[in-house]
C-alpha atoms as a PDB file:
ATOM      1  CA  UNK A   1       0.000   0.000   0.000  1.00  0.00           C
ATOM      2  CA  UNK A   2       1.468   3.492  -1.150  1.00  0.00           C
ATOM      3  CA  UNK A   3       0.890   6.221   0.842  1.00  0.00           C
ATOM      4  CA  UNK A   4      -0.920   9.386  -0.370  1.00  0.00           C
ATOM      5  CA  UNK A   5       1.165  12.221  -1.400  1.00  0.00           C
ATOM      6  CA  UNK A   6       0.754  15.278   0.898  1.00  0.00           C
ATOM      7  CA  UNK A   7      -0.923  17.972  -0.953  1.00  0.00           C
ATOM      8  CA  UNK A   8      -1.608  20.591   1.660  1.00  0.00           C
ATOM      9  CA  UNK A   9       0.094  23.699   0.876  1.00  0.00           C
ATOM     10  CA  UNK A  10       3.248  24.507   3.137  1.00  0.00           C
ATOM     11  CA  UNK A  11       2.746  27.578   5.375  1.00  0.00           C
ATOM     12  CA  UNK A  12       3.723  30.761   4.895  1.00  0.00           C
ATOM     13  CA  UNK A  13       7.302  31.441   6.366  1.00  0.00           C
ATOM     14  CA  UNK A  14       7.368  35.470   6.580  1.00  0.00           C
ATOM     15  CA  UNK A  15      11.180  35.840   6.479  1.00  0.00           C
ATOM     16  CA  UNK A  16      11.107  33.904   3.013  1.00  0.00           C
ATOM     17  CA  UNK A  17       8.696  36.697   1.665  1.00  0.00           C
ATOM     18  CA  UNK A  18       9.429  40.023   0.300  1.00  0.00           C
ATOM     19  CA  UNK A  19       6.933  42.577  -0.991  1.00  0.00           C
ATOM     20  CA  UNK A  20       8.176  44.459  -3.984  1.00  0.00           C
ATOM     21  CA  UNK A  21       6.269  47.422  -5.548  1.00  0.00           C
ATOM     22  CA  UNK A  22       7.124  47.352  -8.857  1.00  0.00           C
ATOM     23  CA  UNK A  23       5.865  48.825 -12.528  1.00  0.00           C
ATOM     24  CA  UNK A  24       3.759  46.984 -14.837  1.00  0.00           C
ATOM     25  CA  UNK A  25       6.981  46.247 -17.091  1.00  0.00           C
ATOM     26  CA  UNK A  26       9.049  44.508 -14.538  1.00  0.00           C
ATOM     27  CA  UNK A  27      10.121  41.307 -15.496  1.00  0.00           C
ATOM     28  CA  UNK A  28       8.831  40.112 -11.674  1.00  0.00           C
ATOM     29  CA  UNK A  29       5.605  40.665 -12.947  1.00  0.00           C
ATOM     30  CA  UNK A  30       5.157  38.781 -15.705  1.00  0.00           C
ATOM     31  CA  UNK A  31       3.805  36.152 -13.896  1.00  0.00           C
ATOM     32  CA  UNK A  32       1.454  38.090 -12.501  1.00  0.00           C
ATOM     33  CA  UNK A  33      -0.106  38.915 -16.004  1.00  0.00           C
ATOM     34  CA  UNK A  34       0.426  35.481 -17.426  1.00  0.00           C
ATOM     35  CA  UNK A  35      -1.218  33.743 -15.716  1.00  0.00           C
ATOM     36  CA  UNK A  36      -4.371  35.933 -14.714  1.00  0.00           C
ATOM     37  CA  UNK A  37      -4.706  35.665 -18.852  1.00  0.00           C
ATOM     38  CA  UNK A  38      -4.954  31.695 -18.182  1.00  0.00           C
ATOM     39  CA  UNK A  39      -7.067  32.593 -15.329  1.00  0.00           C
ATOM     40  CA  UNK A  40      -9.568  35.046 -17.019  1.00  0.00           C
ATOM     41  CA  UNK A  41      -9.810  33.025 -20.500  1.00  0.00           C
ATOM     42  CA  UNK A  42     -10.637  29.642 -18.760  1.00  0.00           C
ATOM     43  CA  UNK A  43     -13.181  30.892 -15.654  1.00  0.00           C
ATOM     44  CA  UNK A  44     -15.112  33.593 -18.909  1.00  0.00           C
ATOM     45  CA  UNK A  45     -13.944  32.711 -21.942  1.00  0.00           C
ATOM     46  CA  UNK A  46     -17.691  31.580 -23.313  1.00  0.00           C
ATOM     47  CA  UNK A  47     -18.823  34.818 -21.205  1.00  0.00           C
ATOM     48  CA  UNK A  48     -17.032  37.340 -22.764  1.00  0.00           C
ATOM     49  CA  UNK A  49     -15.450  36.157 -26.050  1.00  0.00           C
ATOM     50  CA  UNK A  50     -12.234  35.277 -27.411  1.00  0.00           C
ATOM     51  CA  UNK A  51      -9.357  38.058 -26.653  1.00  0.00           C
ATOM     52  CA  UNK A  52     -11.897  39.508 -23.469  1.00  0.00           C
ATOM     53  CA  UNK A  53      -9.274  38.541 -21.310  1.00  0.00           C
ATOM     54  CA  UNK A  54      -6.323  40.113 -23.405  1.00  0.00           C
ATOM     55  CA  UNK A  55      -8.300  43.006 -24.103  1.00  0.00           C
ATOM     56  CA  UNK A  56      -9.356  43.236 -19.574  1.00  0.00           C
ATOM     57  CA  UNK A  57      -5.489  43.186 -18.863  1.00  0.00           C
ATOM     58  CA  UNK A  58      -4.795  46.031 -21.533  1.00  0.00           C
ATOM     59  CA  UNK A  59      -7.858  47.864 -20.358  1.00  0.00           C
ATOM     60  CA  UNK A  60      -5.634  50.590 -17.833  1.00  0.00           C
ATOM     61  CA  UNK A  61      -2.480  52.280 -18.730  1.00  0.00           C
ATOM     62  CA  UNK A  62       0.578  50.633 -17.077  1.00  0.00           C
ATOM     63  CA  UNK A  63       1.099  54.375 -15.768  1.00  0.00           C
ATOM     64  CA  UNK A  64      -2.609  54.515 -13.247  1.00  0.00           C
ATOM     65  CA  UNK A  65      -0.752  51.537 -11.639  1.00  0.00           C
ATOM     66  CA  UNK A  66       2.459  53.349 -10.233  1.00  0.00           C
ATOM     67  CA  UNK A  67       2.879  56.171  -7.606  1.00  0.00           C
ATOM     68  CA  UNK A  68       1.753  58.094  -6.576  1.00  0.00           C
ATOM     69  CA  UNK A  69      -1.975  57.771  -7.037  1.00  0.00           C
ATOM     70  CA  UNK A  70      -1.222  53.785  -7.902  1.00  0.00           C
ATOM     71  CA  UNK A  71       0.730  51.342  -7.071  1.00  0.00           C
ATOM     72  CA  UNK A  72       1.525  47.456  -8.265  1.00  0.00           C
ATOM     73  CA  UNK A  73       3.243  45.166  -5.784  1.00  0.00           C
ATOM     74  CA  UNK A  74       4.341  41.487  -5.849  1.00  0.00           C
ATOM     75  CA  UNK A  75       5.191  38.997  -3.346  1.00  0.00           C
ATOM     76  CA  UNK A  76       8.327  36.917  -3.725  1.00  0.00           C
ATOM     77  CA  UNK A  77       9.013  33.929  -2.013  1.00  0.00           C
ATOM     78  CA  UNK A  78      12.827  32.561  -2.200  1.00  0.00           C
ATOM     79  CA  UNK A  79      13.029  35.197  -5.869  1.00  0.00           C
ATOM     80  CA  UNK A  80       9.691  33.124  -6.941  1.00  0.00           C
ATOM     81  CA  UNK A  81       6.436  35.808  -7.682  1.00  0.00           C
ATOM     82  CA  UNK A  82       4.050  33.834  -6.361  1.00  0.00           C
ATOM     83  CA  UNK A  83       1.183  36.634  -5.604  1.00  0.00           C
ATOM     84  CA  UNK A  84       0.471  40.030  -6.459  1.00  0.00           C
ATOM     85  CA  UNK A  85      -2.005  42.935  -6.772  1.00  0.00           C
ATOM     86  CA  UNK A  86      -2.497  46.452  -7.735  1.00  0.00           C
ATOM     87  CA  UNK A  87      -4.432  49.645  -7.539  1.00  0.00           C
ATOM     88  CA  UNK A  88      -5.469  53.062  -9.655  1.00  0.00           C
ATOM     89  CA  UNK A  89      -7.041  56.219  -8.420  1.00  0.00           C
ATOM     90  CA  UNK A  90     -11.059  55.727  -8.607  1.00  0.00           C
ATOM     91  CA  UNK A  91     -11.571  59.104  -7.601  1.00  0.00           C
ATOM     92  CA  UNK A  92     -10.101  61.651  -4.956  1.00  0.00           C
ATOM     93  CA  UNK A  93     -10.307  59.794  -2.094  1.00  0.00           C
ATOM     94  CA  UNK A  94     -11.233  55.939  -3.212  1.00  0.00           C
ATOM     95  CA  UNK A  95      -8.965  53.421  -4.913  1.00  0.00           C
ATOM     96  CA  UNK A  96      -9.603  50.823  -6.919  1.00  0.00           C
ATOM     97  CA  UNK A  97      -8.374  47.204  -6.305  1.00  0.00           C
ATOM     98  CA  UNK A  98      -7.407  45.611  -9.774  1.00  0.00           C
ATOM     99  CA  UNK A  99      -5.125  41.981 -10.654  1.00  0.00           C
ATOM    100  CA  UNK A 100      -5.266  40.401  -7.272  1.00  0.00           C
ATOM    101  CA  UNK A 101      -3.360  37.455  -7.628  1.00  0.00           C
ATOM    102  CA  UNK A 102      -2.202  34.107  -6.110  1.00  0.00           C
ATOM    103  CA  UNK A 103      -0.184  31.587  -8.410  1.00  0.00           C
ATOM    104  CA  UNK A 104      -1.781  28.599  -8.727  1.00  0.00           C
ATOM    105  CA  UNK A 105       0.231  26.549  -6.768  1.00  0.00           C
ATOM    106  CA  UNK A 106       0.386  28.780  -3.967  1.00  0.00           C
ATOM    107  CA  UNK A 107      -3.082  28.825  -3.428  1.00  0.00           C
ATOM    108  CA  UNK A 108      -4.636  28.264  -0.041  1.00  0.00           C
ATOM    109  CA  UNK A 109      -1.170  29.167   2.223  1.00  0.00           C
ATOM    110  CA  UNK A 110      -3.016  32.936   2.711  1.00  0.00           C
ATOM    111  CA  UNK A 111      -1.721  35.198   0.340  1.00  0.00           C
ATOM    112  CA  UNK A 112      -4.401  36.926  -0.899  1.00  0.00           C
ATOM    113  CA  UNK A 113      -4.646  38.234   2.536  1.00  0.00           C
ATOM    114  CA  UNK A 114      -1.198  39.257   2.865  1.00  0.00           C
ATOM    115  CA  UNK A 115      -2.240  41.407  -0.677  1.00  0.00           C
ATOM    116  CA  UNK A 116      -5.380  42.826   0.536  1.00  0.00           C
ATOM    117  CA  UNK A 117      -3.245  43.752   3.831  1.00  0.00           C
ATOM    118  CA  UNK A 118      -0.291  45.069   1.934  1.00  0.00           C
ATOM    119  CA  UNK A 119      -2.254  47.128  -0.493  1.00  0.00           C
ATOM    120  CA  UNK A 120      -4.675  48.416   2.154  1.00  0.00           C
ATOM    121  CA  UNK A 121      -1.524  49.658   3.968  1.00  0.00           C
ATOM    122  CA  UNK A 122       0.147  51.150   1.000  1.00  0.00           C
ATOM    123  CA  UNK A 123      -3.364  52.981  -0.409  1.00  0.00           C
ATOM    124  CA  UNK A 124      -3.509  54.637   3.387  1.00  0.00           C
ATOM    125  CA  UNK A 125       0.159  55.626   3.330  1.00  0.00           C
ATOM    126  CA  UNK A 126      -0.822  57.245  -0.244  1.00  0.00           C
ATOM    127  CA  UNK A 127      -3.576  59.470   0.799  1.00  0.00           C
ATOM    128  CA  UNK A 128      -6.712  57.041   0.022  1.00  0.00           C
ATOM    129  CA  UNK A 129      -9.588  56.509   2.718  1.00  0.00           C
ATOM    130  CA  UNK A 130     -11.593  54.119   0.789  1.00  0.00           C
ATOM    131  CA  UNK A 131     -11.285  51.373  -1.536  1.00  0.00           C
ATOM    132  CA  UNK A 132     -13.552  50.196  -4.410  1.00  0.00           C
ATOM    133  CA  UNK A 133     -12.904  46.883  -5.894  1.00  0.00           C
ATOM    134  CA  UNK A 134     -14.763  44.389  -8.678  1.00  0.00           C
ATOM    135  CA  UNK A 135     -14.493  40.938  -9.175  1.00  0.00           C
ATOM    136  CA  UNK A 136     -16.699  38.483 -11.688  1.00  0.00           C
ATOM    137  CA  UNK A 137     -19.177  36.301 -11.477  1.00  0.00           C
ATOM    138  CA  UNK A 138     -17.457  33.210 -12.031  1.00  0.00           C
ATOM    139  CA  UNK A 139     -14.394  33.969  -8.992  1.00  0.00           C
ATOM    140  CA  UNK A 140     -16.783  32.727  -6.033  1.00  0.00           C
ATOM    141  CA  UNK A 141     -13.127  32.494  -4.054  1.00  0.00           C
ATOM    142  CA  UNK A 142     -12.673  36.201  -4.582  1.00  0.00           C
ATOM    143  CA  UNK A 143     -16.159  37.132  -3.723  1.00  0.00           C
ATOM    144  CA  UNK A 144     -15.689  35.164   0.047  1.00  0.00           C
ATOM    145  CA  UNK A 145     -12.394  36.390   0.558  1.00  0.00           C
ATOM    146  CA  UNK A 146     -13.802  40.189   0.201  1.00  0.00           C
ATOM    147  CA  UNK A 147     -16.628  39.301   2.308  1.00  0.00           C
ATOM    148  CA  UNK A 148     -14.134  37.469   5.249  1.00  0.00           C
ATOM    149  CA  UNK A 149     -12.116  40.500   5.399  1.00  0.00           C
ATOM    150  CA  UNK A 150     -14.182  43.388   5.932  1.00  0.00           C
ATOM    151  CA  UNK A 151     -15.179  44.277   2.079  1.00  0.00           C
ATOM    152  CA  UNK A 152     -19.154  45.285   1.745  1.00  0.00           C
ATOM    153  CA  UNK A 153     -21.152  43.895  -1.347  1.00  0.00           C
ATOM    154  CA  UNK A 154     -22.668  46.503  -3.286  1.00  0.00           C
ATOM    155  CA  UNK A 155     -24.929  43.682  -4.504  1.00  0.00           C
ATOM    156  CA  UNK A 156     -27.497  41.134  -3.498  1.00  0.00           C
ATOM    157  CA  UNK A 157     -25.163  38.214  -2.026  1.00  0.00           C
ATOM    158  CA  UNK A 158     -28.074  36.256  -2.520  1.00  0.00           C
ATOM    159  CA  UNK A 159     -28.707  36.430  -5.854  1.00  0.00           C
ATOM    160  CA  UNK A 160     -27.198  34.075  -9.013  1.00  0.00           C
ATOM    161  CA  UNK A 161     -23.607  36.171  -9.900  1.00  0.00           C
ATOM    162  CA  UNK A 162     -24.369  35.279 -13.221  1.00  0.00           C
ATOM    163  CA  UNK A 163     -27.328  37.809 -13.207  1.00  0.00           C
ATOM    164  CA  UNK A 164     -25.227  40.669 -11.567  1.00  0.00           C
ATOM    165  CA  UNK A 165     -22.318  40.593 -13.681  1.00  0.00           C
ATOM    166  CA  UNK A 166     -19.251  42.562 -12.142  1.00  0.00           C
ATOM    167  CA  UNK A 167     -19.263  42.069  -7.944  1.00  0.00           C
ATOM    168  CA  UNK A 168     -18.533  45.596  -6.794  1.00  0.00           C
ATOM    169  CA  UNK A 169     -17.262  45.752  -3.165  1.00  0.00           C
ATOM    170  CA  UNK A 170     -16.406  48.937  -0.779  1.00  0.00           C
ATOM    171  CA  UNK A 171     -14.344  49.236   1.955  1.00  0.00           C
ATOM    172  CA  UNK A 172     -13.396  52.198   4.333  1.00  0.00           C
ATOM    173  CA  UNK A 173     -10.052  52.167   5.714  1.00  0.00           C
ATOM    174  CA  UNK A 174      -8.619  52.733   9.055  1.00  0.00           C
ATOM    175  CA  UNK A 175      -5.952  55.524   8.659  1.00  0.00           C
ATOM    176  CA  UNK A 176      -3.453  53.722  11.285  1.00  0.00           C
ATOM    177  CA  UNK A 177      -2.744  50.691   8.182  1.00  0.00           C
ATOM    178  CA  UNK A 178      -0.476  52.386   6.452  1.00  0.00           C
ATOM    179  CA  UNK A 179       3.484  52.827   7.302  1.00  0.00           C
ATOM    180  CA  UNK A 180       4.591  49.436   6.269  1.00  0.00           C
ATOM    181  CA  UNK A 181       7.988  48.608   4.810  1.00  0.00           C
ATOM    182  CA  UNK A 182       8.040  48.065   0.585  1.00  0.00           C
ATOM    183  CA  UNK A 183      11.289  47.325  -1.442  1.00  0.00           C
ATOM    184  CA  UNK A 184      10.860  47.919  -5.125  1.00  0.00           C
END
């Protein structure tokens, strides 16, 4: 009799990780970009069409993403990228959440937390109070993680996603986040 292989994911070691803020060209980010592509094109490619999730990555300038109203940053793990996220100015005080990301075999360790935490910090230490965020229909992981960590719906939870389309999400943030320590 062979035993099972162990397939829960190792836990997160927080002297192995390094946050990085980064611009959208950065070879560190690739990753990042690749494989959301994968990502959109298998979860809404018969939603949205053929290049939709091509066309959703190209959708900002590379520029709204970088200081000092944006702001993309990566988590490395030994050199590895193995999460990310970013965010743009929504308006004057409010920033929007965009390419929150966890490679797929790094799911599940609690790094999409870490992201949320890391870019909450970094949108209080650049001047934002609130936070405005979308994810799809078809992300159900996103759309509990939001809930879990303080994000409110701006939709009927109870409804079928497939009828509301985009899951828009709000959050106001304490001021007292911010101050933590980014290498680029």
């Amino acid at each position: 009799m062979t035993a099972e292989p162990d397939v829960r994911p190792h836990p997160l070691d927080p002297a192995a990780l390094e946050v990085l803020i980064l611009p959208m060209h950065d070879p560190r980010v690739r990753p990042l970009l690749d494989e959301l592509a994968v990502e959109y094109d298998t979860r809404y490619g018969d939603l949205f069409g053929s290049g939709a999730a091509a066309e959703e990555l190209n959708r900002y300038p590379a520029a709204e993403f970088e200081g000092p109203s944006g702001a993309l940053l990566i988590i490395q793990e030994r050199g590895e990228s193995i999460a990310g996220g970013a965010f743009r100015r929504y308006d004057a005080t409010t920033a929007e959440l965009k390419r929150i990301w966890t490679h797929s075999a790094h799911r599940r360790r609690g790094l999409a937390r870490l992201v949320l935490a890391e870019l909450e910090a970094l949108a209080v230490d650049r001047g934002y109070s609130s936070l405005y965020l979308t994810t799809g229909p078809r992300q159900p992981e996103a759309k509990h993680l939001y809930l879990r960590t303080g994000y409110l719906p701006q939709f009927d939870v109870d409804a079928d996603p497939e009828t509301i389309g985009a899951l828009a999400f709000t959050k106001e943030l304490d001021g007292t986040l911010g101050r933590r320590t980014h290498h680029g």
